[in-house]
C-alpha atoms as a PDB file:
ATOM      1  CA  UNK A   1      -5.554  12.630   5.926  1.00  0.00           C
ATOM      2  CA  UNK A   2      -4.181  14.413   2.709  1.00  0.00           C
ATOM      3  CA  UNK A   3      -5.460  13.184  -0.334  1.00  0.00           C
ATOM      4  CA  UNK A   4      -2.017  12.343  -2.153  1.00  0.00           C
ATOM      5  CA  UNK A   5      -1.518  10.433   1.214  1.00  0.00           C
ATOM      6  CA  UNK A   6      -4.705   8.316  -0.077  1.00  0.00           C
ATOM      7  CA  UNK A   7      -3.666   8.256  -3.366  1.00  0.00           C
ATOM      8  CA  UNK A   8      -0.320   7.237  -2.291  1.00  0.00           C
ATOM      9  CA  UNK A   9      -2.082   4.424  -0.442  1.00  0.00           C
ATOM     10  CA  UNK A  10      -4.324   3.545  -3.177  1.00  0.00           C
ATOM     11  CA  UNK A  11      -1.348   2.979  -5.577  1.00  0.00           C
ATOM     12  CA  UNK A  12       0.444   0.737  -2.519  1.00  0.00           C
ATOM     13  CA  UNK A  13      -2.919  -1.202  -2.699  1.00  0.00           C
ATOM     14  CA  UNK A  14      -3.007  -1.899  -6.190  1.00  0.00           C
ATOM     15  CA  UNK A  15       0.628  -2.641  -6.803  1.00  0.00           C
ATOM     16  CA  UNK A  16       0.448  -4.928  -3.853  1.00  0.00           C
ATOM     17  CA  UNK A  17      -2.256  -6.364  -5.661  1.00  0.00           C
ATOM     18  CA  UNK A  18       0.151  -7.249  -8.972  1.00  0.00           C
ATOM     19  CA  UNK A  19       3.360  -8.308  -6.465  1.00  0.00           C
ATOM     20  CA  UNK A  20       5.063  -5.222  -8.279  1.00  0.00           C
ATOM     21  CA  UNK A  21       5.890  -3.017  -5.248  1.00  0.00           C
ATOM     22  CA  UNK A  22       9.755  -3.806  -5.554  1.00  0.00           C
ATOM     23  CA  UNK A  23      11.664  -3.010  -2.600  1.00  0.00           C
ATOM     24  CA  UNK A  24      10.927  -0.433  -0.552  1.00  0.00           C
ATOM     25  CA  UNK A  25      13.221   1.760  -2.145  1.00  0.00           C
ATOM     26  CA  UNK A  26      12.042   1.082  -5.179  1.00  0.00           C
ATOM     27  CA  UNK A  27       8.368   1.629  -3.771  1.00  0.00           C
ATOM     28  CA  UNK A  28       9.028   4.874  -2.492  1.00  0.00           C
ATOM     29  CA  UNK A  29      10.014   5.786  -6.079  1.00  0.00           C
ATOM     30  CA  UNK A  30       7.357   4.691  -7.826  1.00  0.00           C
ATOM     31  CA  UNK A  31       5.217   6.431  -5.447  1.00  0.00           C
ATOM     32  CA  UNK A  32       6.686   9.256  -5.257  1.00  0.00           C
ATOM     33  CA  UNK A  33       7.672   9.441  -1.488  1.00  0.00           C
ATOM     34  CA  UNK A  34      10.381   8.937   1.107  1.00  0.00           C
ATOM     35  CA  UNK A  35      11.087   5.505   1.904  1.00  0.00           C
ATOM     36  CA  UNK A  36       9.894   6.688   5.581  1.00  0.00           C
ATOM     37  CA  UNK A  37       6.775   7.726   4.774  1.00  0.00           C
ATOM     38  CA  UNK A  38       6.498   4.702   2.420  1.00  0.00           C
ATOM     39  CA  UNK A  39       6.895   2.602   5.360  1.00  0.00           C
ATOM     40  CA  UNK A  40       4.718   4.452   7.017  1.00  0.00           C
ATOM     41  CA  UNK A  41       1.894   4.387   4.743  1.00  0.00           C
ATOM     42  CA  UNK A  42       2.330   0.195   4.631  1.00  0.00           C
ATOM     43  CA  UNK A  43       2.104   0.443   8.690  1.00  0.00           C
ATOM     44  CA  UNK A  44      -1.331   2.099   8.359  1.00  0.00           C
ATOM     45  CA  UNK A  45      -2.402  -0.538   6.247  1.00  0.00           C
ATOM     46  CA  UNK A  46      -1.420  -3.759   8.529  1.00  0.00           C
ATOM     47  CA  UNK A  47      -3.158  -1.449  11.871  1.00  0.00           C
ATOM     48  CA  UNK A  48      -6.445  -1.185   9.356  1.00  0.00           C
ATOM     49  CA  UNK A  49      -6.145  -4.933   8.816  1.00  0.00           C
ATOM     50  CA  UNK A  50      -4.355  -5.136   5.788  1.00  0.00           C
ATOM     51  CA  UNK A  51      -2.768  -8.607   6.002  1.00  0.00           C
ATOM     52  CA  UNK A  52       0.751  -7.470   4.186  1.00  0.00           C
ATOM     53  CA  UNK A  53       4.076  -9.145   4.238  1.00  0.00           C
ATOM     54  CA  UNK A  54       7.138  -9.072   2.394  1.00  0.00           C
ATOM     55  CA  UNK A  55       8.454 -11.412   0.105  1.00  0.00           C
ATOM     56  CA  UNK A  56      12.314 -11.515  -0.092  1.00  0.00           C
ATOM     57  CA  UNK A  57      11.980 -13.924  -3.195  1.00  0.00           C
ATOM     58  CA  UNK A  58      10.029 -11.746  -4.922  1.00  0.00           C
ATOM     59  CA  UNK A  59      11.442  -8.801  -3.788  1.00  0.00           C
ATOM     60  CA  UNK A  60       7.954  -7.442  -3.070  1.00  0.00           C
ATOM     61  CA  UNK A  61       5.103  -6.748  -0.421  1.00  0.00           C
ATOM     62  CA  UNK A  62       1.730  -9.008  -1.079  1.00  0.00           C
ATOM     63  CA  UNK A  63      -1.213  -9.982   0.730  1.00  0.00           C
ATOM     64  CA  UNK A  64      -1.553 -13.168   2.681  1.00  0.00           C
ATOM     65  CA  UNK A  65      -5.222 -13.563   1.677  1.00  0.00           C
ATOM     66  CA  UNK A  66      -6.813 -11.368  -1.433  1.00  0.00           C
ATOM     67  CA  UNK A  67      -8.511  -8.458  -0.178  1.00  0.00           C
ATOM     68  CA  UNK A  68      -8.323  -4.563  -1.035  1.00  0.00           C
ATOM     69  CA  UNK A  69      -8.345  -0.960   0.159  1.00  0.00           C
ATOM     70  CA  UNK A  70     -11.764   0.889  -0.696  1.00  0.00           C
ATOM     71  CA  UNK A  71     -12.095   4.542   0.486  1.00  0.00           C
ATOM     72  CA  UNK A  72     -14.803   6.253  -0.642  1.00  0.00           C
ATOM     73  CA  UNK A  73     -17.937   8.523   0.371  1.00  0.00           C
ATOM     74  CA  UNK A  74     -21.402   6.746  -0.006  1.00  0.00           C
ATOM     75  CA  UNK A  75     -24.470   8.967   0.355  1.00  0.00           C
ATOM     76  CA  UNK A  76     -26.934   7.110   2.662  1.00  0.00           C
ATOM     77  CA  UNK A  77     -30.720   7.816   1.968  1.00  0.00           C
END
């Protein structure tokens, strides 16, 4: 997996997080992707257990229960 893919992720995550995504139009923008791979990125989150929806009313994606993406290497002794 590319790292700006992660990054992209990471930045899905957190504006998930805030109910800020927009639509995903707007999404894709802000991440600086297609609205494909957007969409793409958001199905790789539900299939790792990411409970996301989207919320016409607020014209954004959220959780259904708080939770969030960590990737990252820990060194095991």
């Amino acid at each position: 997996m590319p790292i700006k893919y992660i990054e992209r992720l990471q930045k899905i995550d957190r504006l998930i997080k805030i109910k800020g995504t927009g639509t995903p139009k707007e999404l894709a923008q802000k991440i600086g992707a297609s609205r494909r791979t957007t969409i793409e990125i958001i199905s790789v989150m539900k299939k790792m257990g990411a409970p996301i929806y989207y919320d016409k009313h607020r014209n954004s994606y959220c959780y259904m229960d708080q939770g969030h993406f960590n990737i990252s290497f820990t060194r095991v002794q």
